[in-house]
N, C-alpha and C. Protein backbone atom coordinates (compact mmCIF):
# COMPACT_ATOMS: atom_id res chain seq x y z
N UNK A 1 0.84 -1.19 0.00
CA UNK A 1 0.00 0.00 0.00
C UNK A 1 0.89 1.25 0.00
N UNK A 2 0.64 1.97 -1.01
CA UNK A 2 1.21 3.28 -0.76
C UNK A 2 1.20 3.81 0.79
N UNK A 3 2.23 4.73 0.90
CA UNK A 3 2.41 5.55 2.47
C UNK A 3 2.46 6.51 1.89
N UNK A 4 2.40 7.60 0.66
CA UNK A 4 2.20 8.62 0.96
C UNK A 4 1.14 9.21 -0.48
N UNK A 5 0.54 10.29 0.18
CA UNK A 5 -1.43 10.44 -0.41
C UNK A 5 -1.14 12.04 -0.89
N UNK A 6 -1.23 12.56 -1.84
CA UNK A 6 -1.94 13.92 -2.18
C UNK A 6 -3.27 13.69 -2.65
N UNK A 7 -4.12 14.53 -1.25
CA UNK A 7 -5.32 14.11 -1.07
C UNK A 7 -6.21 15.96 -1.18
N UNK A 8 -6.62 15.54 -2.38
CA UNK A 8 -7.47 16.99 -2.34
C UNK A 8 -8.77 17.19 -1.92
N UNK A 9 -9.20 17.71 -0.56
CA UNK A 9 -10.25 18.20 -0.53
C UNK A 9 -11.35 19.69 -0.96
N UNK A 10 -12.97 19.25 -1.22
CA UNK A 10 -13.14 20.34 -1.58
C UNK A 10 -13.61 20.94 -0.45
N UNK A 11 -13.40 22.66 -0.65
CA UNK A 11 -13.67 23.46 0.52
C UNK A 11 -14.15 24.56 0.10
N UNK A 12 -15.07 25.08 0.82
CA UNK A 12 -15.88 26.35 1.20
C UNK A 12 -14.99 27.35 1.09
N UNK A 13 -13.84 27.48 1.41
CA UNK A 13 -12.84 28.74 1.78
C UNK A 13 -10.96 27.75 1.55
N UNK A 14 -10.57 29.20 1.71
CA UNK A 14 -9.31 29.48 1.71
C UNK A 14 -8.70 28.88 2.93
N UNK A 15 -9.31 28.70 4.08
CA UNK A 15 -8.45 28.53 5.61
C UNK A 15 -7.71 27.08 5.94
N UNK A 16 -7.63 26.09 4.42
CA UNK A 16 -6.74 24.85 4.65
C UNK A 16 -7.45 24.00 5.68
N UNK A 17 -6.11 23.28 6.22
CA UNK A 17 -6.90 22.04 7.58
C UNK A 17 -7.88 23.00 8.45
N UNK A 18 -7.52 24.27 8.47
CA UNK A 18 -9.08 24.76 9.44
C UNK A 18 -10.16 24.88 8.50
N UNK A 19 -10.37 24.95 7.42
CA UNK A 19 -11.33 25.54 6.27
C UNK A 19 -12.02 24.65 6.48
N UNK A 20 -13.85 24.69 5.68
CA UNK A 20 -14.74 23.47 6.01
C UNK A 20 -15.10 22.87 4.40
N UNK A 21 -15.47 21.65 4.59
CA UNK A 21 -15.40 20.89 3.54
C UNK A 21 -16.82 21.33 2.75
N UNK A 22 -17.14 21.67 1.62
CA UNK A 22 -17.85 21.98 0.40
C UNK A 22 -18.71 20.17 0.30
N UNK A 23 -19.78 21.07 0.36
CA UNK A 23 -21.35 19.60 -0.29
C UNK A 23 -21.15 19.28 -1.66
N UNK A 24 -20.34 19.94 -2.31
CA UNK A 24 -20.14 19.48 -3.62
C UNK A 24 -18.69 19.93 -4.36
N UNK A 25 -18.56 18.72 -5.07
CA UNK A 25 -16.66 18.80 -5.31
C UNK A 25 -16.51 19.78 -6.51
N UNK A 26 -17.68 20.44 -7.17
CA UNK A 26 -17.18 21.25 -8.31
C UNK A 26 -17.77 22.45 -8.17
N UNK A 27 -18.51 22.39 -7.16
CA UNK A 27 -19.27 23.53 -6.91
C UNK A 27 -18.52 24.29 -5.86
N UNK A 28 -17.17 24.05 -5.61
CA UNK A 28 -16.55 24.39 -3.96
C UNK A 28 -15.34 25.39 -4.78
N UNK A 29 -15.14 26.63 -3.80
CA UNK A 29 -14.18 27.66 -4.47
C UNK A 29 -12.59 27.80 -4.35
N UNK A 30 -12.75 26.48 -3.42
CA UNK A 30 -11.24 26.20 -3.46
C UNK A 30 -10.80 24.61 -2.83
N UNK A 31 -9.76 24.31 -3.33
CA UNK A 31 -9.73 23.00 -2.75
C UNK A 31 -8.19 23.16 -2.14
N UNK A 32 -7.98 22.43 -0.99
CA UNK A 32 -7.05 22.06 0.52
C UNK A 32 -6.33 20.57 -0.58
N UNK A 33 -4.72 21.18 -0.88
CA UNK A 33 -4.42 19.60 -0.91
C UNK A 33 -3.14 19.55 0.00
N UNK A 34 -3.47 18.47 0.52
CA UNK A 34 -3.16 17.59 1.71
C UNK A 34 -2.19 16.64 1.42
N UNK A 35 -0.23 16.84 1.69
CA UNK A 35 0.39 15.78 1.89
C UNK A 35 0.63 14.68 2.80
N UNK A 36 -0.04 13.62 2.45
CA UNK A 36 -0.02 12.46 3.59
C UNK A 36 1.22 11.63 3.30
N UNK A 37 1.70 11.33 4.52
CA UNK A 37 3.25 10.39 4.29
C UNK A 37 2.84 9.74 5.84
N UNK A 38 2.86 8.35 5.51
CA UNK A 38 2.24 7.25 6.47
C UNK A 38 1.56 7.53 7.48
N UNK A 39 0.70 8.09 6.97
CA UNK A 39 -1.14 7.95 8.00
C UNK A 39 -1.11 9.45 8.59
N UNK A 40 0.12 10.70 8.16
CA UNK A 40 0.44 11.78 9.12
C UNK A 40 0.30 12.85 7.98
N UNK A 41 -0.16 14.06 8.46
CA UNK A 41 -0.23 15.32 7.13
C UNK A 41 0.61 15.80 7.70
N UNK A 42 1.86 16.32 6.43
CA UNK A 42 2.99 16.65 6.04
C UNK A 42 2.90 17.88 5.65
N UNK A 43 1.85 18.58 5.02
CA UNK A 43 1.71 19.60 3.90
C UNK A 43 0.32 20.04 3.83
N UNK A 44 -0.39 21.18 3.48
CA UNK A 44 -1.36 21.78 3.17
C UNK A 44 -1.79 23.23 2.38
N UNK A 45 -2.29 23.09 1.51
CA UNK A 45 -2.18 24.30 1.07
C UNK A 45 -3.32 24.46 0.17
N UNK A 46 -4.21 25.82 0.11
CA UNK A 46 -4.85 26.05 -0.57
C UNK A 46 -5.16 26.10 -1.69
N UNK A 47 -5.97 25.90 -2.41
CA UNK A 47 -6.03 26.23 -4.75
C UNK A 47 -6.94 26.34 -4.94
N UNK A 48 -7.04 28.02 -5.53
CA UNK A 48 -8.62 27.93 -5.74
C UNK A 48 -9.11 26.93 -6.91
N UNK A 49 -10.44 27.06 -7.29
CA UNK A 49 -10.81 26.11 -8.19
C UNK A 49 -11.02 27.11 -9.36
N UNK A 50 -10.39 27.04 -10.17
CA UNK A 50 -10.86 27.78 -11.60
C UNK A 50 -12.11 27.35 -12.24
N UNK A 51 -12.74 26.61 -11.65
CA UNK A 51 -13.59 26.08 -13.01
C UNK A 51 -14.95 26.43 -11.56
N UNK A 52 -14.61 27.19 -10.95
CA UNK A 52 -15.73 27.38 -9.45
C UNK A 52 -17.34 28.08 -10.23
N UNK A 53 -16.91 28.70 -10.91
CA UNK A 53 -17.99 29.49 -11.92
C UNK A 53 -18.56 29.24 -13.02
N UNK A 54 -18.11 28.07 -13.16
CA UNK A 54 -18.81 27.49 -14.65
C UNK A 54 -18.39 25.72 -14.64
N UNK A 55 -19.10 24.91 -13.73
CA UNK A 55 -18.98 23.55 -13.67
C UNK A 55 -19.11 22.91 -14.79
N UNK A 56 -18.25 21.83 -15.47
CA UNK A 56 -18.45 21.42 -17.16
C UNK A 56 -17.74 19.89 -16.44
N UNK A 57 -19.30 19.25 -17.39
CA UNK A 57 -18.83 17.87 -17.02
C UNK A 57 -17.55 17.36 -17.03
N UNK A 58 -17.33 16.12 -16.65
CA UNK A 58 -15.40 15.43 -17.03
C UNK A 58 -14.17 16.67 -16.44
N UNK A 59 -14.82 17.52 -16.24
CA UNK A 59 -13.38 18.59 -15.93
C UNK A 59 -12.98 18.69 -14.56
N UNK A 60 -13.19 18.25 -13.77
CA UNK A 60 -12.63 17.83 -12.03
C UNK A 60 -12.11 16.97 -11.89
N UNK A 61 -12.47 15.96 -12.34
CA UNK A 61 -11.47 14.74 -12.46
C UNK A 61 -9.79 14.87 -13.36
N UNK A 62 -9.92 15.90 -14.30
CA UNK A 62 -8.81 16.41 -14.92
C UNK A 62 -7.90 17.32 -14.02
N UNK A 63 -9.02 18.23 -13.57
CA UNK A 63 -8.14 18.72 -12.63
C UNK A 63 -7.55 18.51 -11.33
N UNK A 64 -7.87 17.99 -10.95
CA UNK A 64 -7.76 17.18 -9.68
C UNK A 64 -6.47 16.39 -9.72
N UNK A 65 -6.54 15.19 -10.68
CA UNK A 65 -5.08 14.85 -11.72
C UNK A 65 -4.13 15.90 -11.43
N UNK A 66 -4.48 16.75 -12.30
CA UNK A 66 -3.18 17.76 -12.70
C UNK A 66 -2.69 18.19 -11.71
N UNK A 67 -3.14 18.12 -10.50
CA UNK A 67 -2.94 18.80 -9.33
C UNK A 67 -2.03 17.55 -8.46
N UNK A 68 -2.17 15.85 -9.37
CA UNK A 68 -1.32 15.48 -8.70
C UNK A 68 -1.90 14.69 -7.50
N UNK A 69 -3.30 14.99 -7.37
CA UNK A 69 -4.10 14.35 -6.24
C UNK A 69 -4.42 12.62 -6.46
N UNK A 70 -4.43 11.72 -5.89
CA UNK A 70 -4.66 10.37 -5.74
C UNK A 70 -5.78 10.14 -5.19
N UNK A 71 -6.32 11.15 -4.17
CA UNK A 71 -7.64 10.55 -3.51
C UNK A 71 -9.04 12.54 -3.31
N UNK A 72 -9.43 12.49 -3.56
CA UNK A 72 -10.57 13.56 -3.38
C UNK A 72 -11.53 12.97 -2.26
N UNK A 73 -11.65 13.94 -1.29
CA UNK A 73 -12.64 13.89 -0.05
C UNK A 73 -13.53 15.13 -0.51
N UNK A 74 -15.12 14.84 -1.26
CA UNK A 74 -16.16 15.49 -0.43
C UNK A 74 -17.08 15.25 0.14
N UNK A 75 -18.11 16.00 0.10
CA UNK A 75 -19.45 16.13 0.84
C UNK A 75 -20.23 14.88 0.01
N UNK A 76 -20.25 15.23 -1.42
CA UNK A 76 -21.47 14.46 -2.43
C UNK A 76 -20.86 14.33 -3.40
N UNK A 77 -21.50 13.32 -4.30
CA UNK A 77 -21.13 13.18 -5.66
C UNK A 77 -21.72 12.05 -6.46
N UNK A 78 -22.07 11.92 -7.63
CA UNK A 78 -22.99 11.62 -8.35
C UNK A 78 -21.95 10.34 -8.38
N UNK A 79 -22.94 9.19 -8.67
CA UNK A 79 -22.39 8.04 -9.10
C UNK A 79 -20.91 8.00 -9.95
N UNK A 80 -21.51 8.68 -11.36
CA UNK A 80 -20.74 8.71 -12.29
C UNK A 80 -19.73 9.70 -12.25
N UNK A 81 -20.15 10.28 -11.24
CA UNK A 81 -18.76 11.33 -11.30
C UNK A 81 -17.23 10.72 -10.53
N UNK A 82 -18.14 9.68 -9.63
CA UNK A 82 -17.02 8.91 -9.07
C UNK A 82 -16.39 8.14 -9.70
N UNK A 83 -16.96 7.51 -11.18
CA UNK A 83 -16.36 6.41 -11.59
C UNK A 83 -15.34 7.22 -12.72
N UNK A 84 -15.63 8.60 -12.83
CA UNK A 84 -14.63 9.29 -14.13
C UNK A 84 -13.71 9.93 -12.96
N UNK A 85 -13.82 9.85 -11.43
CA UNK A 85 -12.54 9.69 -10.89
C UNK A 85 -11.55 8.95 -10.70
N UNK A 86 -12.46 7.87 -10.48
CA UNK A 86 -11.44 6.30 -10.46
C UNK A 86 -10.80 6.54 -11.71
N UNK A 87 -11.60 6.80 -13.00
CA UNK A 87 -11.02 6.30 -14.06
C UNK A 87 -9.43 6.93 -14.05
N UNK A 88 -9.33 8.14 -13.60
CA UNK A 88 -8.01 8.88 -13.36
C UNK A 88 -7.25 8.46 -12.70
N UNK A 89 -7.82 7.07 -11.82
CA UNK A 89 -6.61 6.78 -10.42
C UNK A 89 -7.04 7.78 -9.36
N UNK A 90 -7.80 7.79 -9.28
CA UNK A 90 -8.39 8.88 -7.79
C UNK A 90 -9.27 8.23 -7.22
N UNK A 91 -8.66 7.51 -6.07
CA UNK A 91 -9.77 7.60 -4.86
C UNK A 91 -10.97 8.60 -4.99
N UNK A 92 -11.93 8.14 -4.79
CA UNK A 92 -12.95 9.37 -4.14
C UNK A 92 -13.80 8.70 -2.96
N UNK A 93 -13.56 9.75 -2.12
CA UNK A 93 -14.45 9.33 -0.86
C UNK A 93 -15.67 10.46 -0.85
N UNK A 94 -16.51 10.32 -0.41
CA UNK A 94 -17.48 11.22 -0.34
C UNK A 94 -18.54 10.67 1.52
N UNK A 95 -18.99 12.05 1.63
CA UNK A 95 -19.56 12.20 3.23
C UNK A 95 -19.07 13.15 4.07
N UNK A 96 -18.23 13.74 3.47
CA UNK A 96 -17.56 14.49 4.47
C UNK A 96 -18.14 15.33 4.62
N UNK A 97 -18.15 15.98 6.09
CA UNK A 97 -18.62 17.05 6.58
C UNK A 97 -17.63 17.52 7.39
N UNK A 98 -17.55 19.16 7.47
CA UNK A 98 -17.17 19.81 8.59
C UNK A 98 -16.00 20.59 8.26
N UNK A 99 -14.86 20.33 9.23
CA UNK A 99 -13.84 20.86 9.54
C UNK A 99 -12.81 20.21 8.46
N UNK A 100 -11.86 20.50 7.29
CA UNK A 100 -10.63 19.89 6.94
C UNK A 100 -9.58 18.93 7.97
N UNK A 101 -9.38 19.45 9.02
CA UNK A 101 -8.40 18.61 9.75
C UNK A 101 -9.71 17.43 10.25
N UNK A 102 -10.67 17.52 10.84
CA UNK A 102 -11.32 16.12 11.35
C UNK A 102 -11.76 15.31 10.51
N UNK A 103 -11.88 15.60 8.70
CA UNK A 103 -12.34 15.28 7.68
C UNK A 103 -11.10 14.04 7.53
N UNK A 104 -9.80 14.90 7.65
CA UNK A 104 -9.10 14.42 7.30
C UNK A 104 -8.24 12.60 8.28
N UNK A 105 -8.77 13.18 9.54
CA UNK A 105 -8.14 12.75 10.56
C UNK A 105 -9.21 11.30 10.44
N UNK A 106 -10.25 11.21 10.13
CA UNK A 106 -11.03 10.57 10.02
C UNK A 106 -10.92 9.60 8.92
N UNK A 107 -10.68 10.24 7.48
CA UNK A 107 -9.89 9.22 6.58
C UNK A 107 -9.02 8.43 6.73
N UNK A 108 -8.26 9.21 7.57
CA UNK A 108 -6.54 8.60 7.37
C UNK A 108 -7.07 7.37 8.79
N UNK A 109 -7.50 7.66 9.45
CA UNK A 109 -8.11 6.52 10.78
C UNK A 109 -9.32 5.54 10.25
N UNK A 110 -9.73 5.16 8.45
CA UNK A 110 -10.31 4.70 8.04
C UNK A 110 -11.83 4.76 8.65
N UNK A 111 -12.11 5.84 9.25
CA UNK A 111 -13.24 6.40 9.44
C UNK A 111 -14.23 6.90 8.87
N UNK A 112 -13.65 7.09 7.65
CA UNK A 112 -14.41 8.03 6.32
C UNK A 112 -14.79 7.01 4.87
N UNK A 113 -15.72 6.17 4.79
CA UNK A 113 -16.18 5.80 3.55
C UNK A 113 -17.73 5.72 3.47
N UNK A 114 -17.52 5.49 2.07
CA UNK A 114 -18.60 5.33 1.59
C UNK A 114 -19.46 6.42 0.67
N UNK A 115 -20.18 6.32 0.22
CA UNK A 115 -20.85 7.20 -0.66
C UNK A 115 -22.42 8.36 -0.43
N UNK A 116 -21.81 9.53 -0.26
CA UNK A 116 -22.87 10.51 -0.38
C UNK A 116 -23.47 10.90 -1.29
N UNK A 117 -24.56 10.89 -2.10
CA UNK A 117 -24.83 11.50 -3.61
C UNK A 117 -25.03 12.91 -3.22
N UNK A 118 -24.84 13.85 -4.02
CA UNK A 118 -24.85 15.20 -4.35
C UNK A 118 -26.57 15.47 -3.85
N UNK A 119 -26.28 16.99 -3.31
CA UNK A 119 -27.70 17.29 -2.25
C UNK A 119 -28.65 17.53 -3.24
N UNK A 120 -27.61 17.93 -4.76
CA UNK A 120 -28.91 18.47 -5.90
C UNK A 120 -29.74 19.66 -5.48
N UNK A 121 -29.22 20.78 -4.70
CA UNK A 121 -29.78 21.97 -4.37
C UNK A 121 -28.86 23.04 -5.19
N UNK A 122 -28.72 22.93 -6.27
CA UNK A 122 -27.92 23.51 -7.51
C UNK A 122 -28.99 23.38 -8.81
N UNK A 123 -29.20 24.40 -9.71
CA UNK A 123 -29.99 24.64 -10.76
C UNK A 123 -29.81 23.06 -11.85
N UNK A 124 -28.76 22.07 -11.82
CA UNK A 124 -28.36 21.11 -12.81
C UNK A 124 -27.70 20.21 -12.16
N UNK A 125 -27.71 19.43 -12.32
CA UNK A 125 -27.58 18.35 -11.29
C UNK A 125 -26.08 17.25 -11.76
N UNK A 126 -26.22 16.52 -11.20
CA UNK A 126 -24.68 16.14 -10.58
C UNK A 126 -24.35 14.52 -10.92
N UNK A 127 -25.48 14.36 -11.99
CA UNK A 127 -25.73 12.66 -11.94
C UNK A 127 -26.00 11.78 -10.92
N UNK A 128 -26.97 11.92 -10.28
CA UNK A 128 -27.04 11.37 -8.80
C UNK A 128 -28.20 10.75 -9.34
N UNK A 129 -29.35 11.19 -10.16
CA UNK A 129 -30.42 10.57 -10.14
C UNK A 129 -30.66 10.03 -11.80
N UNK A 130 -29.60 9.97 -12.65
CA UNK A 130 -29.90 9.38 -13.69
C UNK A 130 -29.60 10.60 -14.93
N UNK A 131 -29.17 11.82 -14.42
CA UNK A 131 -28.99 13.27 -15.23
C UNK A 131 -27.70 13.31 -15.67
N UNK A 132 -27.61 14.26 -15.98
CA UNK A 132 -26.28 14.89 -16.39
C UNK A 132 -25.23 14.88 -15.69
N UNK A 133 -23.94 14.18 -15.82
CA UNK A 133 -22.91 14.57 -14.60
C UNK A 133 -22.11 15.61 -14.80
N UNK A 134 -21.51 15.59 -13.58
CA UNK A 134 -21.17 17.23 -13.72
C UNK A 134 -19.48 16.86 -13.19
N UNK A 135 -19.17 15.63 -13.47
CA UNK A 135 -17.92 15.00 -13.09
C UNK A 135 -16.50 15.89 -13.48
């Protein structure tokens, strides 16, 4: 098993491991990525999301990549948006709520799985119910 994770979460704000985790991974204005080196964060640092203002399917999973990330922690996410993460080699966990550091502390303590679908309180939806993904 790998020991060490660039793990991008999405977030509400700028404030890193204090910042709070975003209900939706493309809809969030910045994302926290997180160096993990055996089960411990190493690194943190803010990025906003360029694409925060105009969500286009397949393009989070690209970016996310480019950024170098292996695993994405959010709130929600549409079936299919998870599987055009895998397809990249990205973990995706989804459920998270709250704080970045307990989000995180919770993953890394295998506390954090499983699947949230997207709240769908956004004008277009997220592929959660058979629609459009917004992956």
């Amino acid at each position: 098993m790998k020991s060490t994770h660039l793990i991008a979460v999405a977030c509400l704000d700028d404030k890193g491991l204090d910042g709070e985790v975003s209900a939706h991974f493309g809809r969030c204005p910045f994302y926290t990525l997180v160096l993990t080196q055996d089960g411990f964060v190493r690194d943190a640092t803010s990025v906003p999301n360029p694409h925060f203002e105009k969500h286009i399917p397949g393009v989070m999973p690209q970016f996310v990549q480019g950024m170098g990330a292996d695993v994405i922690l959010a709130g929600g996410m549409g079936p299919r948006a998870i599987q055009m993460f895998e397809a990249c080699g990205i973990e995706a966990v989804t459920g998270a709520v709250g704080r970045v550091s307990k989000v995180l502390d919770a993953y890394l303590n295998k506390g954090l799985s499983g699947i949230a679908p997207c709240a769908h309180d956004h004008a277009d939806s997220c592929g959660g119910h058979g629609e459009v993904d917004h992956g």
